[in-house]
Protein backbone atom coordinates (compact mmCIF):
# COMPACT_ATOMS: atom_id res chain seq x y z
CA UNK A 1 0.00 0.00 0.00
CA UNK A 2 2.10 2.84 -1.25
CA UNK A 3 0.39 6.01 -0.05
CA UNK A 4 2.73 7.43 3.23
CA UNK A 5 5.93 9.27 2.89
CA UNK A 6 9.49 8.71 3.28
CA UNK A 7 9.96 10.22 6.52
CA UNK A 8 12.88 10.38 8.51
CA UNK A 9 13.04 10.77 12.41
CA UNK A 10 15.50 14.18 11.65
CA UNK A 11 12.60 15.47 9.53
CA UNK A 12 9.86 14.91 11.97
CA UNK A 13 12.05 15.84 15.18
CA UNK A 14 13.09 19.43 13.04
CA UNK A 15 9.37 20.37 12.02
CA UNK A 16 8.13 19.21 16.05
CA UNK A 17 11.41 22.18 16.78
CA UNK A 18 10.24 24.52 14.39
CA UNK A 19 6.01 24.38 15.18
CA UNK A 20 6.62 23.59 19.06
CA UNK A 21 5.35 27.10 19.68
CA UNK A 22 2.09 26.76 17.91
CA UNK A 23 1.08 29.00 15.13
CA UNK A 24 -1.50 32.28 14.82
CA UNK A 25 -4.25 31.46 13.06
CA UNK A 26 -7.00 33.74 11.80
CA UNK A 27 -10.29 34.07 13.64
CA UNK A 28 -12.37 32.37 11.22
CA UNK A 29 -15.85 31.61 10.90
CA UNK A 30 -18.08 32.04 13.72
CA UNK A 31 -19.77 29.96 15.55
CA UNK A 32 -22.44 27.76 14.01
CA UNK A 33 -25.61 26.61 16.17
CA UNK A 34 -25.89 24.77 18.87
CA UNK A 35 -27.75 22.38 16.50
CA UNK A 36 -24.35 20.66 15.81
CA UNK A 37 -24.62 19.02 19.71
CA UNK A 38 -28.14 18.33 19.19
CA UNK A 39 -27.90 16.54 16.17
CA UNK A 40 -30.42 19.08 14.34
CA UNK A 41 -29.55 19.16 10.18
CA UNK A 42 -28.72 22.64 9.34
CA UNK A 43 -29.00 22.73 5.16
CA UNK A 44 -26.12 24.85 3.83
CA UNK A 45 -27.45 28.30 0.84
CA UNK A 46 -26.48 25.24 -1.81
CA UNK A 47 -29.14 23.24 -1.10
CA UNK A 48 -32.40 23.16 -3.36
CA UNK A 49 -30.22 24.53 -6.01
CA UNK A 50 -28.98 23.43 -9.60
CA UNK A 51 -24.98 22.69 -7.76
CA UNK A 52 -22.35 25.02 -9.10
CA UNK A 53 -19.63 21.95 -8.52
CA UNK A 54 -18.57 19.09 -9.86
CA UNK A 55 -16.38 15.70 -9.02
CA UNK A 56 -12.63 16.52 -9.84
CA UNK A 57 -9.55 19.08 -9.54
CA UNK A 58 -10.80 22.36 -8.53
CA UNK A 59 -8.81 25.94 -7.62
CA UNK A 60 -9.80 28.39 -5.09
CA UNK A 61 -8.45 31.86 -4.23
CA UNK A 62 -7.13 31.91 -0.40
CA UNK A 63 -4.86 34.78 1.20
CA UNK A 64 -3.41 35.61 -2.24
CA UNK A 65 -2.66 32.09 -3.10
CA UNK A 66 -4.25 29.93 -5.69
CA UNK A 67 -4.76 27.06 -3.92
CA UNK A 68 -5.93 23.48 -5.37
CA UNK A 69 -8.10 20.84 -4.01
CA UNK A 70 -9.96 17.53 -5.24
CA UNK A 71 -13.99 16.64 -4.95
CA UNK A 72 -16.45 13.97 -4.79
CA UNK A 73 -19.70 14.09 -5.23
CA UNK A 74 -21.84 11.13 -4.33
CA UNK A 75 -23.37 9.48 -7.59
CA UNK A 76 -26.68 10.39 -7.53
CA UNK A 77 -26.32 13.94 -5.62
CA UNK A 78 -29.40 14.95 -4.78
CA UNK A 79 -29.63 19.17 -4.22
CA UNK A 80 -32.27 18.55 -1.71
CA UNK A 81 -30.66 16.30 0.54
CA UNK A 82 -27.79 17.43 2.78
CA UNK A 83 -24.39 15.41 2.67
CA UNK A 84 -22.07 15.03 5.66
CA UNK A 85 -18.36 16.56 3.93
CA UNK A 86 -15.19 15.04 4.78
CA UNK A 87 -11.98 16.64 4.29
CA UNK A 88 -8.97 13.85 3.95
CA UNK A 89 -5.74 15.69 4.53
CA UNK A 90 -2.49 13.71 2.48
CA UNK A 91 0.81 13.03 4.76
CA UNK A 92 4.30 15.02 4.62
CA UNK A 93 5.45 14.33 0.36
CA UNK A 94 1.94 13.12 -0.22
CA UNK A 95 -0.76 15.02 -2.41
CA UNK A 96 -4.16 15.49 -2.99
CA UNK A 97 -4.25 12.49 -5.53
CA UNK A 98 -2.79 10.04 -2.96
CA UNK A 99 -5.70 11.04 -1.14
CA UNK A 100 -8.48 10.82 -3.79
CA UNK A 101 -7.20 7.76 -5.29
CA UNK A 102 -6.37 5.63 -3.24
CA UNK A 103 -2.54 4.65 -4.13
CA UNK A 104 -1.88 1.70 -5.01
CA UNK A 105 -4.54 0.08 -3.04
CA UNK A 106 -6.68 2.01 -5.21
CA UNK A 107 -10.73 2.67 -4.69
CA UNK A 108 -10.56 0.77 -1.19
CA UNK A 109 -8.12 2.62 0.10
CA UNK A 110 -9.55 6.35 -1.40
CA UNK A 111 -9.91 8.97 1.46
CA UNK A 112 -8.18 6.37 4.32
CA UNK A 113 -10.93 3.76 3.25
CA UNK A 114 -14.35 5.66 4.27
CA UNK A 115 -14.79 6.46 0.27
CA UNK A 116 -15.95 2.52 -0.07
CA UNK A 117 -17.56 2.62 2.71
CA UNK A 118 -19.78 5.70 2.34
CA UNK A 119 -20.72 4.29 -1.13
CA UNK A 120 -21.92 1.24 0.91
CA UNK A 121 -23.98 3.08 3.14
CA UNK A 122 -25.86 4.75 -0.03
CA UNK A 123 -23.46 7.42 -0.98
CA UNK A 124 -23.98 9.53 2.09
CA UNK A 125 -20.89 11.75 1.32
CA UNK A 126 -18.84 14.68 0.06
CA UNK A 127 -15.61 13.99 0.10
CA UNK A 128 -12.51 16.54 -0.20
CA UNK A 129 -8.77 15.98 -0.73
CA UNK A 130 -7.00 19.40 -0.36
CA UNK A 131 -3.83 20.25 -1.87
CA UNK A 132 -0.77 21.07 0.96
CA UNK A 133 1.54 24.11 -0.19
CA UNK A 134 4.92 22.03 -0.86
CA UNK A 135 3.12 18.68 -0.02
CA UNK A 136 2.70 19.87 3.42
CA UNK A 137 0.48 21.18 6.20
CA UNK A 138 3.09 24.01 7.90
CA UNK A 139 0.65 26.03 8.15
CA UNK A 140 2.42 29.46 8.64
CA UNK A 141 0.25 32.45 9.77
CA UNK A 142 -2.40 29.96 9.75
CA UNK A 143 -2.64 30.25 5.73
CA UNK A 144 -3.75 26.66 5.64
CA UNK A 145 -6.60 27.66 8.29
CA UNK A 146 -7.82 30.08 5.73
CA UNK A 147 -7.61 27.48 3.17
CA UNK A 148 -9.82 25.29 4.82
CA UNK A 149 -12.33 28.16 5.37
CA UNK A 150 -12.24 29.13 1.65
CA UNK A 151 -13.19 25.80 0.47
CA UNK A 152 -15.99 25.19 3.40
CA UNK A 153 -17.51 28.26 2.00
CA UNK A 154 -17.40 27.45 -1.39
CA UNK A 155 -18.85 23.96 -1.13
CA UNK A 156 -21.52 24.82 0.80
CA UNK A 157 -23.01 27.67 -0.98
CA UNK A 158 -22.23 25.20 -4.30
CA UNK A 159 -23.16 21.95 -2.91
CA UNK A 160 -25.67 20.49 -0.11
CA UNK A 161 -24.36 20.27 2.95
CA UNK A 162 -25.55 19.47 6.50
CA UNK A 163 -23.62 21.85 7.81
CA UNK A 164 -23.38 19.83 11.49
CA UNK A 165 -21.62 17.14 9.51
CA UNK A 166 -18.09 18.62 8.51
CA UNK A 167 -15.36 15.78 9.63
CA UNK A 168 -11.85 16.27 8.63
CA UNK A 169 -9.01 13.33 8.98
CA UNK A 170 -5.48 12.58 7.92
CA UNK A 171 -2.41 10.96 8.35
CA UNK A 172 0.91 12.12 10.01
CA UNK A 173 1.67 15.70 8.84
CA UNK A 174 -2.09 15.35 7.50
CA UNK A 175 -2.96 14.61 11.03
CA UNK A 176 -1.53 17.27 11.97
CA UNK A 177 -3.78 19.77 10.41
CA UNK A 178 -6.68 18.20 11.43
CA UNK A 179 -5.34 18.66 14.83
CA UNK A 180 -5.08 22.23 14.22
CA UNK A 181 -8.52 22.18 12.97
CA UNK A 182 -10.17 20.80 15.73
CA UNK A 183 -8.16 23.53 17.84
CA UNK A 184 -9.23 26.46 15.33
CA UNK A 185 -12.27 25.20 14.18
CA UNK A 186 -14.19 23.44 16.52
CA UNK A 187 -17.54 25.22 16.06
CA UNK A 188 -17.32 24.14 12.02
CA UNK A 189 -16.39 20.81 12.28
CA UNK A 190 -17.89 17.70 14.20
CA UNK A 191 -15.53 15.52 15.00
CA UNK A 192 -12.15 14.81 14.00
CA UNK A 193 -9.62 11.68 13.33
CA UNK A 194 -5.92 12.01 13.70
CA UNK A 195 -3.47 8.94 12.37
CA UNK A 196 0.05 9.25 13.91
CA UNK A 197 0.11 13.42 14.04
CA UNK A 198 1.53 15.36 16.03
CA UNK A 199 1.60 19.75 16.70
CA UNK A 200 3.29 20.09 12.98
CA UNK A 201 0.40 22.87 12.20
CA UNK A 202 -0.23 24.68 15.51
CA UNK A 203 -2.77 24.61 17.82
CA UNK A 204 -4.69 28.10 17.74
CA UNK A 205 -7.38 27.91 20.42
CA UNK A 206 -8.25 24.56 21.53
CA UNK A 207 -10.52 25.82 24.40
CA UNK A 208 -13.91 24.64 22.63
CA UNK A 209 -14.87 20.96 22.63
CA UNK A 210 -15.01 18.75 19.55
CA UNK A 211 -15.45 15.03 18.70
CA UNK A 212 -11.74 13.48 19.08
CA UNK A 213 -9.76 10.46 17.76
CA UNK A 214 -6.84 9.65 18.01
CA UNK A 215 -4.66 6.79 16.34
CA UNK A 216 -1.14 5.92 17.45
CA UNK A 217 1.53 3.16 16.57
CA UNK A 218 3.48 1.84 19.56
CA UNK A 219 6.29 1.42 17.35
CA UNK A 220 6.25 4.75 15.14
CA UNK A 221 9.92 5.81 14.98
CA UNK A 222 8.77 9.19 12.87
CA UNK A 223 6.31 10.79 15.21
CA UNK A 224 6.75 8.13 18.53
CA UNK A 225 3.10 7.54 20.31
CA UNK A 226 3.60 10.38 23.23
CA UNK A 227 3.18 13.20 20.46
CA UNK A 228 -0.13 11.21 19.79
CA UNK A 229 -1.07 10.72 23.60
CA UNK A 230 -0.48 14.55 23.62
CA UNK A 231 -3.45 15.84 21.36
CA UNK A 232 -5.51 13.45 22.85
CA UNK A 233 -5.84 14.93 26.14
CA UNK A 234 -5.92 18.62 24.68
CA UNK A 235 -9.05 17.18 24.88
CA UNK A 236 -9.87 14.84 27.13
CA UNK A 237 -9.39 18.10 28.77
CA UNK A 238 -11.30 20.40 26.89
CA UNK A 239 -14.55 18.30 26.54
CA UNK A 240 -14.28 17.17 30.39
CA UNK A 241 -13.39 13.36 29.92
CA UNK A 242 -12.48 11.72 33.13
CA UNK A 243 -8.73 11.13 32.86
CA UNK A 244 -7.45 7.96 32.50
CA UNK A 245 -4.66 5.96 30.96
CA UNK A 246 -6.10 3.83 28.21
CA UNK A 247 -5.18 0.81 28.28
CA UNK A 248 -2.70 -0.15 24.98
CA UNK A 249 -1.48 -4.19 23.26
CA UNK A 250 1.88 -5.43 23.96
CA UNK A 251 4.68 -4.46 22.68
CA UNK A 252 4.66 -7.46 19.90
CA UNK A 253 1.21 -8.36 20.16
CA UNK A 254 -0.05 -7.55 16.75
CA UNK A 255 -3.13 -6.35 17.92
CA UNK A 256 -5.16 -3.12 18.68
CA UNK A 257 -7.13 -1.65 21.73
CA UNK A 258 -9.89 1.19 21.39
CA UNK A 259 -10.61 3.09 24.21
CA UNK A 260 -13.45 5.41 24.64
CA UNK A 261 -12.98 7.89 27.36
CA UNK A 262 -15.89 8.20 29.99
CA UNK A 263 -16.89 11.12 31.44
CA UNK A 264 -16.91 13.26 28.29
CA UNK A 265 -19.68 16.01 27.76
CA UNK A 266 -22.40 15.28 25.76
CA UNK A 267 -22.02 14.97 21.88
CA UNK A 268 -18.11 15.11 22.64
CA UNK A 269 -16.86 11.29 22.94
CA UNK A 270 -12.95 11.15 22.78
CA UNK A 271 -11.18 7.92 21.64
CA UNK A 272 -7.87 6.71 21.37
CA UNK A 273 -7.13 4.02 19.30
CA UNK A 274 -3.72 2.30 19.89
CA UNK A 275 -2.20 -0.35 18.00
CA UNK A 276 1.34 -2.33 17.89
CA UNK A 277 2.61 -3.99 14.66
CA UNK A 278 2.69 -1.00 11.65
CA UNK A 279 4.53 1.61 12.91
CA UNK A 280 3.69 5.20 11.51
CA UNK A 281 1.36 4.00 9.61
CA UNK A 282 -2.36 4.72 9.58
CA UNK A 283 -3.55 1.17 7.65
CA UNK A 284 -2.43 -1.30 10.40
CA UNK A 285 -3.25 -4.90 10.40
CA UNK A 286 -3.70 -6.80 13.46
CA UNK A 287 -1.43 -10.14 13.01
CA UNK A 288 1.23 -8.49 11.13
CA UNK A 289 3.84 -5.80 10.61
CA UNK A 290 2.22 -4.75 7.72
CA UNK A 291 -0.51 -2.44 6.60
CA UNK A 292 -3.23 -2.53 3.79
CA UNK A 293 -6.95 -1.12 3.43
CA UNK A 294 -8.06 -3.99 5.13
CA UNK A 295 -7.15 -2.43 8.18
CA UNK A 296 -9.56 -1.88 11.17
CA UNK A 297 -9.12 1.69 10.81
CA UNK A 298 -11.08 2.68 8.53
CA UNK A 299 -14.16 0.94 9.96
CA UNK A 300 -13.24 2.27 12.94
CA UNK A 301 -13.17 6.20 12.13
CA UNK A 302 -16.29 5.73 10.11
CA UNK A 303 -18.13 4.47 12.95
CA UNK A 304 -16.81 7.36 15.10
CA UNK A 305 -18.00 10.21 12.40
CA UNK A 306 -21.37 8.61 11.71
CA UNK A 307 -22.52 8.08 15.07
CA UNK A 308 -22.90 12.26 14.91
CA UNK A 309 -25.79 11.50 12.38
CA UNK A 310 -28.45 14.68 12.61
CA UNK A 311 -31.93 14.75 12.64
CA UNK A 312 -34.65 16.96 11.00
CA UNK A 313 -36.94 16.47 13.36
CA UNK A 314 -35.23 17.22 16.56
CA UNK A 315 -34.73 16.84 19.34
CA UNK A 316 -35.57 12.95 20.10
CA UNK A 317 -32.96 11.17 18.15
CA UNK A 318 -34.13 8.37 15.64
CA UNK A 319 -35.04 5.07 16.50
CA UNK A 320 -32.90 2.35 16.00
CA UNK A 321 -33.63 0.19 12.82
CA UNK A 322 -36.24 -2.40 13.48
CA UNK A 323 -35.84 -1.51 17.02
CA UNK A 324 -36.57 -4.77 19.11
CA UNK A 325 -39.80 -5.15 21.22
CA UNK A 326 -38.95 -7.41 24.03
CA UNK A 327 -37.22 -10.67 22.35
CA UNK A 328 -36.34 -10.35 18.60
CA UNK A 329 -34.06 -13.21 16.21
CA UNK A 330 -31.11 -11.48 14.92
CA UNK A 331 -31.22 -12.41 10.94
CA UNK A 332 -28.40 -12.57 8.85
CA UNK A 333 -28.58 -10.91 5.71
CA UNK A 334 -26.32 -13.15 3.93
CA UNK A 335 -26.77 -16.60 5.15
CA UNK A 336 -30.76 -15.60 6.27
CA UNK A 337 -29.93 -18.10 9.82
CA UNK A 338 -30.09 -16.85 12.92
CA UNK A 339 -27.43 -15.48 15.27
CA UNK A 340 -28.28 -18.97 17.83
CA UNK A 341 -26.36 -20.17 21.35
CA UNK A 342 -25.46 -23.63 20.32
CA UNK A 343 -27.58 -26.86 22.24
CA UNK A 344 -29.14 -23.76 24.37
CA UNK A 345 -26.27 -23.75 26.59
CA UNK A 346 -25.74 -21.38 29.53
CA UNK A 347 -22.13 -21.46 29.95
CA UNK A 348 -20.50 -18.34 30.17
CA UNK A 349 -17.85 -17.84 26.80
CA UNK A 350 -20.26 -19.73 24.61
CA UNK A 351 -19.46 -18.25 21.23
CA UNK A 352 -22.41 -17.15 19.25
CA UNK A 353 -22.91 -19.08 15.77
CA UNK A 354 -25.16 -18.81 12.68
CA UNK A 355 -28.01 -22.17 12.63
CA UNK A 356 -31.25 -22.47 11.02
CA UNK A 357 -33.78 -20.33 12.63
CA UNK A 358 -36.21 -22.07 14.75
CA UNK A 359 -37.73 -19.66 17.45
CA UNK A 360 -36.12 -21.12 20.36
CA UNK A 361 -35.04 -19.24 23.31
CA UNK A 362 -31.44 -19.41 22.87
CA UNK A 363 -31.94 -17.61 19.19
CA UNK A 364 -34.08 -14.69 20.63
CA UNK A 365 -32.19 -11.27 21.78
CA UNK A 366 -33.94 -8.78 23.06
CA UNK A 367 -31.82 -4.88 22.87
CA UNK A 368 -31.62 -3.51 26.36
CA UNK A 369 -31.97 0.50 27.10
CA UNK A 370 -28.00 0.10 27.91
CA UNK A 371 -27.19 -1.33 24.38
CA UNK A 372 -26.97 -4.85 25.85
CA UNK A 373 -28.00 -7.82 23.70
CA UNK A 374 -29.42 -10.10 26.37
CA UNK A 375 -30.50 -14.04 25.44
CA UNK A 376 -32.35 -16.00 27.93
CA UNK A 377 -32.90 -12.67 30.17
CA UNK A 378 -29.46 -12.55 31.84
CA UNK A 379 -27.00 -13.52 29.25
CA UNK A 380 -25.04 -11.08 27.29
CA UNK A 381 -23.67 -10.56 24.22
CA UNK A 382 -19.99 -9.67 25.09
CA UNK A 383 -16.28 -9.58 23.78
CA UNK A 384 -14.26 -8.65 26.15
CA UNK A 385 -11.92 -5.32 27.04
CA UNK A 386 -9.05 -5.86 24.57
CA UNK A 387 -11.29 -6.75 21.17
CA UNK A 388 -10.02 -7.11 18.21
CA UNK A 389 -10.12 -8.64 14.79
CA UNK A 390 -11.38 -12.32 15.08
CA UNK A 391 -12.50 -11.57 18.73
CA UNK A 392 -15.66 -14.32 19.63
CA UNK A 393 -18.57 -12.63 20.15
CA UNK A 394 -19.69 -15.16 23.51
CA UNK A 395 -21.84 -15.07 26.33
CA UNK A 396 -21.48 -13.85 29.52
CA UNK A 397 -23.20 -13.15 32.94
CA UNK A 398 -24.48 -9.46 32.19
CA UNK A 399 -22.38 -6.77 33.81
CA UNK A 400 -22.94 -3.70 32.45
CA UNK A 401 -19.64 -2.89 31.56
CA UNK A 402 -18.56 -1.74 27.78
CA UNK A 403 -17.66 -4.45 26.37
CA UNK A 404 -20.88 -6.06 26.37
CA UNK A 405 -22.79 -2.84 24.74
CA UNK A 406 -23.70 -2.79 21.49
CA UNK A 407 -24.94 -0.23 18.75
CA UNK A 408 -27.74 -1.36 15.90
CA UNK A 409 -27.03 1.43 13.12
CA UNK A 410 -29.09 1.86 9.86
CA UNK A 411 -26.80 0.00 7.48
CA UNK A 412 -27.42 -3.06 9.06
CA UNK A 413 -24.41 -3.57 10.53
CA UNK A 414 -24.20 -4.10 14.59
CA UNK A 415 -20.71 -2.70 16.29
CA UNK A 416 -19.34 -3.49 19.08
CA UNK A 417 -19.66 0.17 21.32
CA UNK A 418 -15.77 0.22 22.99
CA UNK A 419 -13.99 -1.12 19.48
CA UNK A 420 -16.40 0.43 16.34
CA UNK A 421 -15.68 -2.99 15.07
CA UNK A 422 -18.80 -5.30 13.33
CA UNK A 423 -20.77 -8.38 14.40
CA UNK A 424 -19.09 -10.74 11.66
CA UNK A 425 -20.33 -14.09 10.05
CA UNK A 426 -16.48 -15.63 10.48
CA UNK A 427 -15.20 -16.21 6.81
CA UNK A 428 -17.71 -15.02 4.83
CA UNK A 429 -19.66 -18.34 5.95
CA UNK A 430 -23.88 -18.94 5.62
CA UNK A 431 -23.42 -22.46 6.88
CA UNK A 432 -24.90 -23.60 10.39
CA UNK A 433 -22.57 -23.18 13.06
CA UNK A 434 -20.59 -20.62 11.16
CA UNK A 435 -18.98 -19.15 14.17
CA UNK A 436 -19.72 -15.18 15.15
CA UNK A 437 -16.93 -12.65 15.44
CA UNK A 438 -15.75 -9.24 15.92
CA UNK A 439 -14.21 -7.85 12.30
CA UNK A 440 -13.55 -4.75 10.61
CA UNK A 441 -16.36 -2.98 9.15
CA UNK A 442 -16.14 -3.90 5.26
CA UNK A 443 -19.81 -3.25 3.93
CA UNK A 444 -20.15 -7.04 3.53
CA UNK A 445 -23.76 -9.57 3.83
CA UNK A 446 -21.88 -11.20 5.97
CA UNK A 447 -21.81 -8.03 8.88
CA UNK A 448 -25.97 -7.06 8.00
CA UNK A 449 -28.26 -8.16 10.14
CA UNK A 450 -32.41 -7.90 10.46
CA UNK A 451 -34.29 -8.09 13.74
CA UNK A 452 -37.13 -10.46 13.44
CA UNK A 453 -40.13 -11.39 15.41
């Protein structure tokens, strides 16, 4: 997956020198309403218009500059429907292509992986890939600030956009400027992710709360985890999180831990996602040195920006898809069997498993009001507090803790709460006794599921 720079420690350590004292930044838009928090849809002045944009290289004017950028538009737009935007920043020698494209991994791999997976979930998004002035994100006099602003504007009064649902992402120096954005710009956009970064762009403000993720390699040797750990509790701070130190894998372990923080105000989750195996890298894969779009990442950060979906019809939030009454079978899409508790056992760490569906009391779940899915009335659904990829989705004695919550979302798919990571048919497998896992989040029939009475 050829899509990250050639970075050396020198370069990294000289640019954390030369941007250790933050940079000025502009004052920028104000602030938008409090509907972002609430979750109420706020249609941008391009909505129920013919759009003035279109998919592909564009140029905007910013502080004297002309700037460049790259956008998608979901096939299909629709002017009377506003689209969350996403802004996918490119790393230190990358560019706007890398971005857009994909690399070398290639459509799977476009904007970090949540391209794919927005088209899966019925082309829900604008994507944007800007352009970094000498394929970087240095940010002086907070020019790259302004940049952002420029292109915000211009999309909105062009396009239609919820305005509660800017997101903005990127890798290393890219992470870096979404850093700085969630510092700067916290009243614009909703939440923000931030692979291996570090304060390469500044930190103007930082004060106001924001959604936060964070992604860190034990073993990056270009921007090491503490830089990570750092803009994480900016804020953990900021959006009153209890403090804590997150628990991260082995050194050697191959594996990942997500973490969300408790405590947090409302509407302002942080998370810190830490993984050993990649490096500086933000397409880890658990099991391996290596990295690849079938990392967990990418299912990961799209669960964490489209749990902020807004409503038009505030301010109860929308029901879950075929929201269980009392005891429900959970139906999967792909194999049509039901998600079953083999021989009706009772054991605790009983792993869950596909079988013909047959009404019986070990296939009906019923969705508790603290996410739980509970079988036999005190039996949980759980996976335990270091989940990962392959992770048995088993039984337990119901404790209320996190790792036995679960969230039912309107693709179909049901993730685990702590990890963002999908209830998975193991293998792609329909037959009975097709074990259940914790996997990824890859669009697949395999992770769709249907309550049934």
């Amino acid at each position: 997956m050829k899509r990250k720079p050639i970075l050396m420690a020198i370069v990294a350590a000289v640019l954390l020198v030369l941007t250790s004292a933050g940079t000025s930044f502009g004052s920028g838009p104000g602030a938008r309403s409090s509907a972002k928090a609430a979750g109420v849809a706020q249609a941008s002045a391009g909505c129920g218009k013919a759009p003035t944009l279109t998919s592909g290289n564009r140029t905007i004017q910013s502080g004297g500059q002309t700037r460049n950028y790259i956008l998608r538009v979901p096939a299909g737009y629709d002017s009377n429907h506003p689209y969350r935007l996403v802004f996918g920043f490119h790393w230190r020698g990358g560019t706007a292509n890398d971005v857009d494209s994909g690399g070398t991994d290639g459509y799977n791999w476009s904007y970090y992986g949540l391209r794919r997976l927005a088209d899966n979930a019925n082309n829900s998004t604008i994507f944007v890939a800007p352009q970094g002035n000498g394929n970087g994100w240095a940010n002086p006099g907070g020019e790259d600030v302004a940049f952002v602003d420029a292109m915000v504007s211009q999309i909105e009064a062009g396009l239609c956009v919820d305005t509660t649902q800017l997101f903005a992402g990127g890798f290393s120096y890219g992470g870096a400027m979404s850093y700085a954005l969630a510092c700067s710009r916290a009243t614009v956009f909703r939440a923000v992710a931030v692979y291996s970064g570090a304060t390469l762009s500044g930190c103007n403000g930082g004060g106001q709360p924001i959604a936060y993720m964070g992604l860190h390699g034990l073993r990056d040797n270009v921007l090491p985890i503490q830089s990570g750990r750092d803009l994480r509790d900016t804020f953990v701070r900021t959006n009153g999180c209890t403090r804590q130190n997150p628990p991260e894998p082995a050194n050697g372990s191959l594996t990942h831990i997500i973490t969300t923080y408790s405590g947090c105000k409302a509407g302002y989750p942080v998370v810190w996602a830490a993984f050993d195996g990649a490096g500086h890298d933000p397409g880890p894969i658990d099991g391996s040195t290596g990295d690849g779009w079938r990392t967990w990442t990418s299912g990961a950060v799209w669960q964490f920006f489209t749990q902020f979906g807004s409503n038009p019809n505030p301010p109860n939030p929308p029901d879950p898809p075929n929201p269980p009454t009392g005891e429900r079978r959970i139906v999967g899409q792909q194999s049509g069997r039901c998600v079953d508790i083999n021989a009706s056992t009772t054991a605790n760490g009983t792993q869950a498993q596909l079988w013909d569906c047959n009404g019986g009391a070990n296939q009906r779940w019923a969705y508790s009001t603290g996410k739980q899915l509970v079988v036999y009335g005190n039996k949980c659904l759980g996976v335990g507090q270091s989940a990962g990829n392959g992770t048995p989705a088993a039984i337990w004695d119901c404790n209320g803790q996190s790792d036995q919550q679960w969230n039912i979302n309107a693709d179909g798919t049901i993730t685990a709460a702590q990890s963002g990571l999908c209830l998975d048919a193991s293998g792609q497998g329909s037959a009975n006794g097709t074990k259940i896992q914790l996997w990824s989040c890859s669009g697949g029939a395999n992770q769709r599921w249907t309550q049934q009475n």
